[in-house]
Protein backbone atom coordinates (compact mmCIF):
# COMPACT_ATOMS: atom_id res chain seq x y z
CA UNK A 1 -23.70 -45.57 -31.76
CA UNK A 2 -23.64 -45.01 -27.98
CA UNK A 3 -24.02 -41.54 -26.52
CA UNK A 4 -22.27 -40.48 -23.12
CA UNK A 5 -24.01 -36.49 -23.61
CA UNK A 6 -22.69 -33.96 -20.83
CA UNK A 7 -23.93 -30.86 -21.82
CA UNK A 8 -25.03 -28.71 -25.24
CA UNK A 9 -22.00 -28.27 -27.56
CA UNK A 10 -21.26 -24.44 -27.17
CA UNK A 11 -19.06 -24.43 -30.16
CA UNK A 12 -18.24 -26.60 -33.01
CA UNK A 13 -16.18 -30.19 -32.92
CA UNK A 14 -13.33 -29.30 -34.03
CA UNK A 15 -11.60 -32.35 -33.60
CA UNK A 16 -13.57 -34.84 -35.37
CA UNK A 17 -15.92 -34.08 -38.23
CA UNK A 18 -16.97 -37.74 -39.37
CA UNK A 19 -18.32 -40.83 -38.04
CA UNK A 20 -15.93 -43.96 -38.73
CA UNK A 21 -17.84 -47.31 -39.03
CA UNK A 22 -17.36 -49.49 -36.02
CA UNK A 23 -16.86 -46.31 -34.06
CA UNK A 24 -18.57 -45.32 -30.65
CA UNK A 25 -18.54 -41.73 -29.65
CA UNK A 26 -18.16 -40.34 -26.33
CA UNK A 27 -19.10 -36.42 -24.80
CA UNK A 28 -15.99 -34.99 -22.71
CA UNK A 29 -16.60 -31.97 -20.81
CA UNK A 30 -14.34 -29.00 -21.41
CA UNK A 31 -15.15 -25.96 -19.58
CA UNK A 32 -18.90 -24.88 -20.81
CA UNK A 33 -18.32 -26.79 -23.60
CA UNK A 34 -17.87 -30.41 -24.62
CA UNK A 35 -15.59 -32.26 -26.99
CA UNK A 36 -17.26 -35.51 -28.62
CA UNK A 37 -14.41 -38.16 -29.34
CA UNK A 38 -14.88 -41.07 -31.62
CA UNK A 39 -13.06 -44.07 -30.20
CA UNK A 40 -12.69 -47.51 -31.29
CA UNK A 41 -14.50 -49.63 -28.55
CA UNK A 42 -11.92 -52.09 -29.34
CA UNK A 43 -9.23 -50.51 -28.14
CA UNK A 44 -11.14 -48.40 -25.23
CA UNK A 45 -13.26 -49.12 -22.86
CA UNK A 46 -15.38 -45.92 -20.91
CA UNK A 47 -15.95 -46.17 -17.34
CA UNK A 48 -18.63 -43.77 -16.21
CA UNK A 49 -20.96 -43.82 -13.54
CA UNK A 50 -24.44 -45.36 -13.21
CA UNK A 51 -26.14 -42.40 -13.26
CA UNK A 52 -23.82 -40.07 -15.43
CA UNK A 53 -26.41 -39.54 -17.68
CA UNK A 54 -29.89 -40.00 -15.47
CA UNK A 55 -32.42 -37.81 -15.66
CA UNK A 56 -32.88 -35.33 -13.45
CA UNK A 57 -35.35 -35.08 -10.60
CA UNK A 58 -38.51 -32.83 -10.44
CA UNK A 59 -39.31 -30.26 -8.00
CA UNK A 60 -42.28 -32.52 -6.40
CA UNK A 61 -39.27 -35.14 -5.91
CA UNK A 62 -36.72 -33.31 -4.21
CA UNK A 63 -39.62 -32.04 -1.81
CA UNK A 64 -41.03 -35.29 -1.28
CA UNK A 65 -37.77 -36.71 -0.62
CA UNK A 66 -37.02 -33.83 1.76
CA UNK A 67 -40.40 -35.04 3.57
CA UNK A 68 -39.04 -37.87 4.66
CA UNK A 69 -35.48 -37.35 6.19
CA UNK A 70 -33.15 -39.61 7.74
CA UNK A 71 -33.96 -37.98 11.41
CA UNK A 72 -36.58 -35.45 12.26
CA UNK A 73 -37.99 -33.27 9.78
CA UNK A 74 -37.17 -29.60 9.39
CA UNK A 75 -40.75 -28.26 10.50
CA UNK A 76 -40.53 -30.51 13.43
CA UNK A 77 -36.92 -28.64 14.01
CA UNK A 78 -37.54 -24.95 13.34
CA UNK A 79 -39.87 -22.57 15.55
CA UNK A 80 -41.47 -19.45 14.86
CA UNK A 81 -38.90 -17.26 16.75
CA UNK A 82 -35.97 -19.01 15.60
CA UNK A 83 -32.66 -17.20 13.67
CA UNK A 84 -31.14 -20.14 10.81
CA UNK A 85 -28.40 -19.53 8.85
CA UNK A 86 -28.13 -22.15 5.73
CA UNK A 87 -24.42 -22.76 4.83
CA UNK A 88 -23.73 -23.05 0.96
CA UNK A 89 -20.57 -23.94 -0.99
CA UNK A 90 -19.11 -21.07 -3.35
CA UNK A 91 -19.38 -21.56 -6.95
CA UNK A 92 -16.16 -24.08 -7.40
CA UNK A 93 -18.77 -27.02 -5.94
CA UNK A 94 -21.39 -27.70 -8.25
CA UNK A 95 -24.53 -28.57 -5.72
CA UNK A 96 -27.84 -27.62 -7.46
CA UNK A 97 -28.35 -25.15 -4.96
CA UNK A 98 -30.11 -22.35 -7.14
CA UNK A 99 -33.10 -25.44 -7.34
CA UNK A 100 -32.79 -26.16 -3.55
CA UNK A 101 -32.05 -22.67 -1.61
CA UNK A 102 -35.69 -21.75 -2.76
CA UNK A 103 -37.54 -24.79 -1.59
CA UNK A 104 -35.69 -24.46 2.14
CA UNK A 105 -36.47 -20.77 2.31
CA UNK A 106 -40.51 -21.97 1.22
CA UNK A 107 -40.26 -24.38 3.97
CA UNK A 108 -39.08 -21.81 6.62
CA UNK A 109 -41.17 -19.42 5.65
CA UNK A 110 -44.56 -21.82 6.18
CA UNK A 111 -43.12 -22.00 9.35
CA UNK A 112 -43.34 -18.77 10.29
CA UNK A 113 -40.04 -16.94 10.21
CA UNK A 114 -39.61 -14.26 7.81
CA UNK A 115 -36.66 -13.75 5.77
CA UNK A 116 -34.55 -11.24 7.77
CA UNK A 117 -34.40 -14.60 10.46
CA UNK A 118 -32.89 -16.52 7.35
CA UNK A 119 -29.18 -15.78 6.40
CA UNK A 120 -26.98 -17.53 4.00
CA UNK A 121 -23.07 -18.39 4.76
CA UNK A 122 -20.94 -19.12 2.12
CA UNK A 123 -18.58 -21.76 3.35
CA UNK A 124 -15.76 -20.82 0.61
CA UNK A 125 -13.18 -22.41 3.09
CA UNK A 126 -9.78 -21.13 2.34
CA UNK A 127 -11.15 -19.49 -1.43
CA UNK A 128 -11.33 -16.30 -2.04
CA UNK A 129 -15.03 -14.75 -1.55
CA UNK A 130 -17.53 -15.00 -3.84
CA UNK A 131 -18.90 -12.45 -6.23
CA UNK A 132 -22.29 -11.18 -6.84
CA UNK A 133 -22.93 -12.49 -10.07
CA UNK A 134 -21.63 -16.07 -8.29
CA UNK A 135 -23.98 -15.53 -5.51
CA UNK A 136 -27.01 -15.35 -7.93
CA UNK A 137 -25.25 -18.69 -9.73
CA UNK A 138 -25.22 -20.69 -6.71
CA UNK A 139 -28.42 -19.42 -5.18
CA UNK A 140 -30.32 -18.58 -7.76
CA UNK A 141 -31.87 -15.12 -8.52
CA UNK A 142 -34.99 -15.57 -6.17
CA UNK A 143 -33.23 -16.55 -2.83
CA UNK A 144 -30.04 -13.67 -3.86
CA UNK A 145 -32.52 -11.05 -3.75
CA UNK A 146 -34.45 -11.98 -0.45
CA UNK A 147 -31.98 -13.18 1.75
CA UNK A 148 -28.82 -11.61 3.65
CA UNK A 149 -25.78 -13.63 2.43
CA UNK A 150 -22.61 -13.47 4.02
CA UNK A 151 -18.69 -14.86 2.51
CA UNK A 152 -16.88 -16.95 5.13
CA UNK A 153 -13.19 -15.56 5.61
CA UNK A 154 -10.90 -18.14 7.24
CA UNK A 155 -8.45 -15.52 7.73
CA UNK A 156 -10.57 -12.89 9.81
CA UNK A 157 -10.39 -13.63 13.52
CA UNK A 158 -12.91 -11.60 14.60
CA UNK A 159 -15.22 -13.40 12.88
CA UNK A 160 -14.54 -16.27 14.72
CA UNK A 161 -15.03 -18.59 17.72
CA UNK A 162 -12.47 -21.55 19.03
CA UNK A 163 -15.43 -24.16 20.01
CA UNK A 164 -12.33 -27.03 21.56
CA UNK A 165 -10.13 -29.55 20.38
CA UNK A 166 -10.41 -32.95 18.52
CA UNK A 167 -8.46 -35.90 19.90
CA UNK A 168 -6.00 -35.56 17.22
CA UNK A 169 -5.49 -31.99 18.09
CA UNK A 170 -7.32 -29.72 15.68
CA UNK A 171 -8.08 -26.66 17.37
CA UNK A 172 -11.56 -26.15 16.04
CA UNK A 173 -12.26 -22.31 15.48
CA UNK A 174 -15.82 -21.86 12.96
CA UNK A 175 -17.25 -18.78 11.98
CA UNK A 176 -19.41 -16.89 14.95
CA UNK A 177 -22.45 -16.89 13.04
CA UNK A 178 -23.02 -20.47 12.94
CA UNK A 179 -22.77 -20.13 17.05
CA UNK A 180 -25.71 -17.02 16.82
CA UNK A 181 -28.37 -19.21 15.11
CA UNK A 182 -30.61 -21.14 16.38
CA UNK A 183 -30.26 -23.79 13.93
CA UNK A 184 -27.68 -24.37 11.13
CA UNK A 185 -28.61 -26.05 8.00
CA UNK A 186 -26.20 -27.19 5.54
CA UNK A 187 -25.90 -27.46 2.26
CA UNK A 188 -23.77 -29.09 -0.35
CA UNK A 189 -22.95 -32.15 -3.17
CA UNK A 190 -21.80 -35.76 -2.81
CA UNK A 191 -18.99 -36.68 -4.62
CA UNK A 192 -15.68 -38.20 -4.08
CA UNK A 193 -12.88 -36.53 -2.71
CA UNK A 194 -9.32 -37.61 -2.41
CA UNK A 195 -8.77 -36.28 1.14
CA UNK A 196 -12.03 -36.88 2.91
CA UNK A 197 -13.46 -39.76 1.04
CA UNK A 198 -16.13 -38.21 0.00
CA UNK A 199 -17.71 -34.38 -0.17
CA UNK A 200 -20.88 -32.60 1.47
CA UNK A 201 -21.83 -33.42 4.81
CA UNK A 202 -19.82 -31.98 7.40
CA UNK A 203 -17.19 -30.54 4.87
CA UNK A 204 -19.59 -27.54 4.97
CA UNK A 205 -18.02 -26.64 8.37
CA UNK A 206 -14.95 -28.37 8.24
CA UNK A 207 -13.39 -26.81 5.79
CA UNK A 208 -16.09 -24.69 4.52
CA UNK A 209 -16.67 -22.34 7.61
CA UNK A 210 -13.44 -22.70 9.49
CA UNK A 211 -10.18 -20.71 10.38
CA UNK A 212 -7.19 -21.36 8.14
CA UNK A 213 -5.46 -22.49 10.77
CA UNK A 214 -8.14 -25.34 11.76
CA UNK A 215 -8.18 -26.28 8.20
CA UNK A 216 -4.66 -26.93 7.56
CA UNK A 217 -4.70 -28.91 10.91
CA UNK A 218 -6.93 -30.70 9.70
CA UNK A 219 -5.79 -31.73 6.30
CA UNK A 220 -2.17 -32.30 7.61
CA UNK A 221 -3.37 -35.46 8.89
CA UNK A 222 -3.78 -36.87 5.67
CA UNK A 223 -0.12 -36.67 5.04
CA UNK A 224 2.34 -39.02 6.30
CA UNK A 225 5.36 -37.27 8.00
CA UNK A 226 7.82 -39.86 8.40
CA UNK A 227 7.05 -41.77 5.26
CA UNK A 228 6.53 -38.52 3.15
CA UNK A 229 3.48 -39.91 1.40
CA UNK A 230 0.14 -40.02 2.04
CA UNK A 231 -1.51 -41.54 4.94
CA UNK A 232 -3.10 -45.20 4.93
CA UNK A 233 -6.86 -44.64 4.87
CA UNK A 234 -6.97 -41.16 3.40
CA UNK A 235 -8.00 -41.95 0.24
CA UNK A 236 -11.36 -41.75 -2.15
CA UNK A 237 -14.57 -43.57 -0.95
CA UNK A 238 -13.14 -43.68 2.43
CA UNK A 239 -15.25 -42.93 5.49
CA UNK A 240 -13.81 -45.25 8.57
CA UNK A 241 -10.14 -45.36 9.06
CA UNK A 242 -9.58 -42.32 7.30
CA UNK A 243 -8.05 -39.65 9.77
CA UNK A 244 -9.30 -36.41 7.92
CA UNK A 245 -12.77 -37.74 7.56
CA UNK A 246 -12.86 -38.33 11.31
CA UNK A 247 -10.96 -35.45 12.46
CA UNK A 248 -13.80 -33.44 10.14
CA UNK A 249 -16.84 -35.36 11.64
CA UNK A 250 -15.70 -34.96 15.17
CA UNK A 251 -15.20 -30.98 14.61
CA UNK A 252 -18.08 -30.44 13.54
CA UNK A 253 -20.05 -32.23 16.10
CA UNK A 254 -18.37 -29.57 18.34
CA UNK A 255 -21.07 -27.44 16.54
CA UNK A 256 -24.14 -29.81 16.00
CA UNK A 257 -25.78 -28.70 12.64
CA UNK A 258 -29.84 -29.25 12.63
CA UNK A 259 -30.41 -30.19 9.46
CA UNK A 260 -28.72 -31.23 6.31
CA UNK A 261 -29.60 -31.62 2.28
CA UNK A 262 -26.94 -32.83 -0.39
CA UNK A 263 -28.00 -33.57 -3.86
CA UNK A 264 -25.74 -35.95 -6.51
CA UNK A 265 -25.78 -34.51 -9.91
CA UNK A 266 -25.45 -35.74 -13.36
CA UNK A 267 -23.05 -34.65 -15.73
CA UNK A 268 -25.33 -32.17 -16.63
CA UNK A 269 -25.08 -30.73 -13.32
CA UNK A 270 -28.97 -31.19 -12.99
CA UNK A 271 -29.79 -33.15 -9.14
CA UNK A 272 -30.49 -36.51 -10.08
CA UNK A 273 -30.36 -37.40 -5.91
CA UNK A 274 -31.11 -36.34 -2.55
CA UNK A 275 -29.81 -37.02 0.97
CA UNK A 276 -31.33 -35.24 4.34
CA UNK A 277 -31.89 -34.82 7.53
CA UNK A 278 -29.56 -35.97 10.53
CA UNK A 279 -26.13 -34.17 9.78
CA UNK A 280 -23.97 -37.32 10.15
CA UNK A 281 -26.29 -39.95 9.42
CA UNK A 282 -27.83 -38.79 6.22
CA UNK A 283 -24.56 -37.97 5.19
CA UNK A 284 -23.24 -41.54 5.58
CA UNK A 285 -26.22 -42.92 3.97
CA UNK A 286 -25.82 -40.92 0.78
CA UNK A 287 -22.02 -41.79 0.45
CA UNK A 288 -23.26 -45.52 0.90
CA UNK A 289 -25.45 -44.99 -2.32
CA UNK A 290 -22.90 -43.04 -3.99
CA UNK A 291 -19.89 -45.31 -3.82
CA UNK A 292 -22.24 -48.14 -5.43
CA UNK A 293 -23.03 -45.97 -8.46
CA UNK A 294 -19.84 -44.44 -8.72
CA UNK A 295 -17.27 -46.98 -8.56
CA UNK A 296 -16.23 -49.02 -11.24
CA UNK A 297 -14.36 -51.69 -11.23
CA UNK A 298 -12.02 -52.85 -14.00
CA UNK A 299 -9.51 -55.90 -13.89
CA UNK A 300 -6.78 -54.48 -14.84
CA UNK A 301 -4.72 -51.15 -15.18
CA UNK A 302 -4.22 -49.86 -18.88
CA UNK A 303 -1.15 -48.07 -20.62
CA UNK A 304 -3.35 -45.43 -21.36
CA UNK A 305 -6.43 -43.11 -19.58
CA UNK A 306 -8.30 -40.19 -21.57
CA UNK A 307 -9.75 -38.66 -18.15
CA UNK A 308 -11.91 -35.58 -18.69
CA UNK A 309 -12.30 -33.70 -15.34
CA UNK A 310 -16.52 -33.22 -16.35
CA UNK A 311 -16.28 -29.86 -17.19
CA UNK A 312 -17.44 -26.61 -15.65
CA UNK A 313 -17.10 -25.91 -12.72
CA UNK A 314 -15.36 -29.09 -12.21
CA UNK A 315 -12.33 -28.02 -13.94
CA UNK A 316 -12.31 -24.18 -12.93
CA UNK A 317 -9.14 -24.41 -11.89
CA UNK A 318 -6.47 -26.95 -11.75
CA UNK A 319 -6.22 -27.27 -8.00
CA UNK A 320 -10.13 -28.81 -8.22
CA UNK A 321 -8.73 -30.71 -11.88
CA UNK A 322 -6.27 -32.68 -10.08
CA UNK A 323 -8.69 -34.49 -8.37
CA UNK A 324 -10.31 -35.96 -11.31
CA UNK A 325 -6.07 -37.12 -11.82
CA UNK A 326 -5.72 -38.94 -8.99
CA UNK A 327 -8.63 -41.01 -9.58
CA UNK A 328 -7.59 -41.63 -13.56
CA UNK A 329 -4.11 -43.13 -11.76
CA UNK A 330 -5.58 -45.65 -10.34
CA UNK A 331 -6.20 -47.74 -13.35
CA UNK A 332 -3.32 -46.79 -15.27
CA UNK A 333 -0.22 -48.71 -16.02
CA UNK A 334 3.11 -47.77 -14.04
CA UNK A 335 4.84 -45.75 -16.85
CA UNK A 336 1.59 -45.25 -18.77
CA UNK A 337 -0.08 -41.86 -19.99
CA UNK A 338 -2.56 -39.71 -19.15
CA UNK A 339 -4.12 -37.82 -21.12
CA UNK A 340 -6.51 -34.77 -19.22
CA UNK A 341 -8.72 -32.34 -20.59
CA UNK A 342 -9.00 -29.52 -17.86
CA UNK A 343 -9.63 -26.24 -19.27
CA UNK A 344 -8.85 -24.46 -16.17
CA UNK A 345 -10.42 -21.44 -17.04
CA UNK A 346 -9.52 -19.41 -14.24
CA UNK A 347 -5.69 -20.74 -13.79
CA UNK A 348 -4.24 -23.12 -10.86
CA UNK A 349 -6.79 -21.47 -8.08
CA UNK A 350 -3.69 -20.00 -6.14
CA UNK A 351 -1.19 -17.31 -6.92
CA UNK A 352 1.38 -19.15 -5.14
CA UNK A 353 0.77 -22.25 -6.15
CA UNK A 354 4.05 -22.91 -8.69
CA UNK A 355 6.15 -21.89 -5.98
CA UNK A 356 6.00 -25.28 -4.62
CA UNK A 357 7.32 -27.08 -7.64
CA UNK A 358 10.74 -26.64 -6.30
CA UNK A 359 14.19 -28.20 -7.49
CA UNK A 360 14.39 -31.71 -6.84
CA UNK A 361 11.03 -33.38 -8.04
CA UNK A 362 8.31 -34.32 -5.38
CA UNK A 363 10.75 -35.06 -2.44
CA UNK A 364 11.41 -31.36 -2.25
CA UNK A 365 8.56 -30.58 -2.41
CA UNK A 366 7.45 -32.51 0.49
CA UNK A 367 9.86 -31.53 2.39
CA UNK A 368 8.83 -28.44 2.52
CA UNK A 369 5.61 -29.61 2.97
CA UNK A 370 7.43 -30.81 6.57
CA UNK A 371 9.10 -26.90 7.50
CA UNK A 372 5.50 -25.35 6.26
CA UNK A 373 2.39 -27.42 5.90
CA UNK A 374 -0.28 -25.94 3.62
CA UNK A 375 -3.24 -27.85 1.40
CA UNK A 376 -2.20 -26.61 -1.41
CA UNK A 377 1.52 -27.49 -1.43
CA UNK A 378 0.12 -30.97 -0.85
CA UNK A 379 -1.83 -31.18 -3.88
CA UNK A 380 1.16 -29.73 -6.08
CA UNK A 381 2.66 -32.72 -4.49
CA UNK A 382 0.63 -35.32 -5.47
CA UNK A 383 0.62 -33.85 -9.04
CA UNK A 384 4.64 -34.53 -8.99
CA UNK A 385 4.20 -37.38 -8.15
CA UNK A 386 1.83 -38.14 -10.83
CA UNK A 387 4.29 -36.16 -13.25
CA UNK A 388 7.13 -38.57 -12.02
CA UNK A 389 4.93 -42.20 -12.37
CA UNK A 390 3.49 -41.27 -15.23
CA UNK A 391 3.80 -39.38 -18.43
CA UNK A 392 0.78 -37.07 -17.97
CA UNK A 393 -0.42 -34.63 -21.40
CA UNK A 394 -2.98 -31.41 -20.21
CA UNK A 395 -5.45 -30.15 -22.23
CA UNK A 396 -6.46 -26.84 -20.71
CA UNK A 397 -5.91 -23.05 -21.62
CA UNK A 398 -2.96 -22.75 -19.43
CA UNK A 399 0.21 -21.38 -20.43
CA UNK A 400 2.52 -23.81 -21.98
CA UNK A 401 5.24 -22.82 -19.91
CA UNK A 402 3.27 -23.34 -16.56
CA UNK A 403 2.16 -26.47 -17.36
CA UNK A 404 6.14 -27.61 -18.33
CA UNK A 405 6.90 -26.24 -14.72
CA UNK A 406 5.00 -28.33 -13.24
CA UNK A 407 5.88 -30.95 -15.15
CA UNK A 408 3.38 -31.88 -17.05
CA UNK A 409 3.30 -31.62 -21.72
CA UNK A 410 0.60 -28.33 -22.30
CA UNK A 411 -1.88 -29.07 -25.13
CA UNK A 412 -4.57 -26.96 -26.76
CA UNK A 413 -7.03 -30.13 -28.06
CA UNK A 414 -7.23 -33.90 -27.44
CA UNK A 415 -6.52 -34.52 -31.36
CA UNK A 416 -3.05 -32.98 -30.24
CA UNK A 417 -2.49 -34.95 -27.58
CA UNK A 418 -3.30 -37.96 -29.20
CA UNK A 419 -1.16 -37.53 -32.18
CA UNK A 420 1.61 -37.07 -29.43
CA UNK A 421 0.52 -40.52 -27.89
CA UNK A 422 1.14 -44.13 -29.14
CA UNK A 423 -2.10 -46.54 -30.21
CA UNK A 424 -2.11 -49.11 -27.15
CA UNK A 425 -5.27 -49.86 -25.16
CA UNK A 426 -6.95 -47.73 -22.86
CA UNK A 427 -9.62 -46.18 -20.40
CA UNK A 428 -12.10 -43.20 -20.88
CA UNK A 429 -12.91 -41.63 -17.77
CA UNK A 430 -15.77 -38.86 -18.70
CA UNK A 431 -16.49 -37.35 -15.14
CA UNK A 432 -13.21 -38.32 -13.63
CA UNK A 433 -14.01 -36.76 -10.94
CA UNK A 434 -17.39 -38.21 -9.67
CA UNK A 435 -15.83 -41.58 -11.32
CA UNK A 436 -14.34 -43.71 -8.83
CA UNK A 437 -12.35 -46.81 -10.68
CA UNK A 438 -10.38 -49.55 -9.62
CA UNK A 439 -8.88 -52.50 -10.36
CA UNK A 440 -10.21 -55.95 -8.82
CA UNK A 441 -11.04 -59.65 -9.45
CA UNK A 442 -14.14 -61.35 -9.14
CA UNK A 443 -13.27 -63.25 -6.47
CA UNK A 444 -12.30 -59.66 -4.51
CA UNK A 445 -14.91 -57.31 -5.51
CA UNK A 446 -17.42 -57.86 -2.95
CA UNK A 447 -14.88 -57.35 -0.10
CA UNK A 448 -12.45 -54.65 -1.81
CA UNK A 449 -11.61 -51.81 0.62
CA UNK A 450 -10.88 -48.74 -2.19
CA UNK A 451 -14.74 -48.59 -1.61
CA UNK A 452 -16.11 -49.16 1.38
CA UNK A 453 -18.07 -46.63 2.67
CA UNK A 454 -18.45 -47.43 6.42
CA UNK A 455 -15.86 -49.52 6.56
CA UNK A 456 -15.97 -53.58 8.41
């Protein structure tokens, strides 16, 4: 029987309790927990990542790696004298962090600067702060206790500084700090991401430490205006051509970050890869590698995709869950269901969020999109729009009538939702979202654009 193991069961299966000859079984993230389903290869097939479950890398590893950058090394960077401020994602973007904060801060140290030159920005973007208890999560106890760390608040203009204008327009305003240091380092996980094509990298400024207003600038330009959809380009495992992505890149070069480390992670959430040095070019490289052993292609959509989001904090909310949506749409049939296990254990991630599931399906609701752009409203879109191709079941621990607002059938297990669900061929999806599929041909694969990295 073939294992696809996430994480340690923290309660019992209680949708399946025996093993059915000719059955496969299968590990679906749920929160902190897992559900194992038993599924009949014959009907499914499960599309995960090369690396889903690798194991993970060692300490001498990651350092070694970190020895030999894609650009100058740190200690050829940093001087005695020198102020750094390391910029870290909050707690919704699983990065590994608690395992690499401590080897940067050994690294500075040997270098001579003492901890009160070393500060750590949390570049939360538009999310609410972080707590303490989160700050020890992401940062582990070690670095939490030595080191001044600091919430970015994209709403709190004295805290920042307008550093000019992108040639689409983007008035680029980033928190002050980054301009006191002498060097910037930042921090953060590659994955996919339906916006910028993929995460880390310079999202750690762009969003992560910049005004509201610069943010929702930014992310405008991935919708359409005139068409009402979204724009060509902007799209998953898109780099060149997409306008956000390039918007982002040429922000942040406003600012010039010295150094950079992202990590991959398993489904485990343990760093199975590393990518760092040059800002942009180490970046690039490690989305090159990613989209290789994250994409899978398939030949052909399916009436039917189980997609599990991967589990916490992947599915904290389901503003981050709907990301692991759009990519389960790609391979499923026009008309066909969806079936998505996001616990969503602490709600949509806005307050306001429902209010832009307005009368009159996803029009409306890009429409006002047009009279008042904002991220969020565009993500409630796309869900709509989901809701209106596709009949779409939620496991989570939402309320039932939230989820029927928005469109979508609430359920409290995956045994529910497939009772509710006829027996017709399908996809498994378990990371859906650091699972990139698509559908090709032979004949296209080697040239298909859904995955090209650096586009050409």
């Amino acid at each position: 029987m073939k294992q696809y193991q996430s994480r340690p069961a923290s309660e019992p299966d209680k949708n399946l309790s025996t093993v059915s000859p000719g059955r496969e079984t299968v590990a679906l993230g749920y929160g902190a927990a897992e559900v194992k389903f038993q599924y009949d290869p014959a009907q499914f097939a499960v599309l995960a990542p090369h690396d889903f479950d690798a194991e993970p890398l060692t300490d001498v590893e990651i350092n070694n790696l970190l020895q030999r950058p894609i650009g100058p090394p740190l200690e050829e960077i940093v001087e005695a004298n020198d102020r750094v401020v390391i910029v870290v994602p909050d707690v919704t973007r699983a990065a590994g962090l608690d395992r690499i904060a401590p080897l940067l801060l050994e690294r500075l140290n040997s270098r001579g600067l003492a901890d009160e030159q070393i500060s750590i920005l949390v570049g939360g973007g538009i999310h609410r702060p972080p707590t303490p208890a989160e700050i020890r999560q992401i940062l582990g106890l070690l670095v939490a206790q030595r080191l001044a760390v600091f919430p970015h608040n994209a709403n709190d203009d004295s805290s920042l500084v307008r550093l000019g204008v992108t040639t689409r327009g983007t008035v680029v305003e980033l928190n002050s700090r980054l301009l006191r240091a002498s060097h910037v380092i930042i921090t953060g996980g590659i994955s996919f991401h339906y916006f910028a094509g993929f995460s880390g990298g310079r999202k750690a400024i762009l969003p992560g430490c910049a005004a509201e207003r610069t943010i929702q600038a930014n992310h405008l330009l991935s919708f359409d205006c005139e068409s009402l959809e979204k724009r060509a380009g902007v799209a998953s495992g898109r780099l060149d051509g997409n306008a956000v992505h390039e918007d982002m890149e040429e922000g942040v070069n406003l600012l010039g970050p010295s150094f950079m480390v992202n990590t991959v992670l398993n489904a485990r959430n343990e760093i199975v890869a590393v990518s760092a040095g040059h800002w942009r070019d180490a970046h690039r490289e490690g989305c090159k590698r990613y989209a290789v052993t994250h994409s899978v292609p398939v030949s052909s959509s399916r009436p039917l995709v189980i997609v599990s989001v991967g589990g916490a904090p992947r599915d904290i909310n389901l503003i981050q869950s709907h990301k692991a949506m759009e990519h389960a749409s790609s391979v499923l049939e026009e008309g066909g269901t969806m079936i998505a296990l996001a616990e969503c254990a602490q709600g949509l991630g806005r307050d306001d969020f429902l209010d832009w599931f307005v009368e009159g399906g996803s029009r409306a609701t890009a429409l006002k999109l047009l009279d008042n752009y904002k991220i969020n409203g565009q993500t409630a879109w796309g869900l709509r729009r989901k809701a209106e191709r596709f009949r779409i079941l939620l496991v989570s621990a939402l309320d039932d009538a939230v989820v029927r607002r928005m469109g979508l059938e609430p359920h409290r297990s995956l045994e529910s939702a497939l009772a509710a669900v006829a027996s017709v061929p399908g996809y498994i999806l378990p990371g859906g979202l650091t699972t990139l599929p698509y559908v090709t041909t032979t004949e296209t694969l080697a040239d298909d654009s859904t995955v090209k990295v650096l586009g050409g």
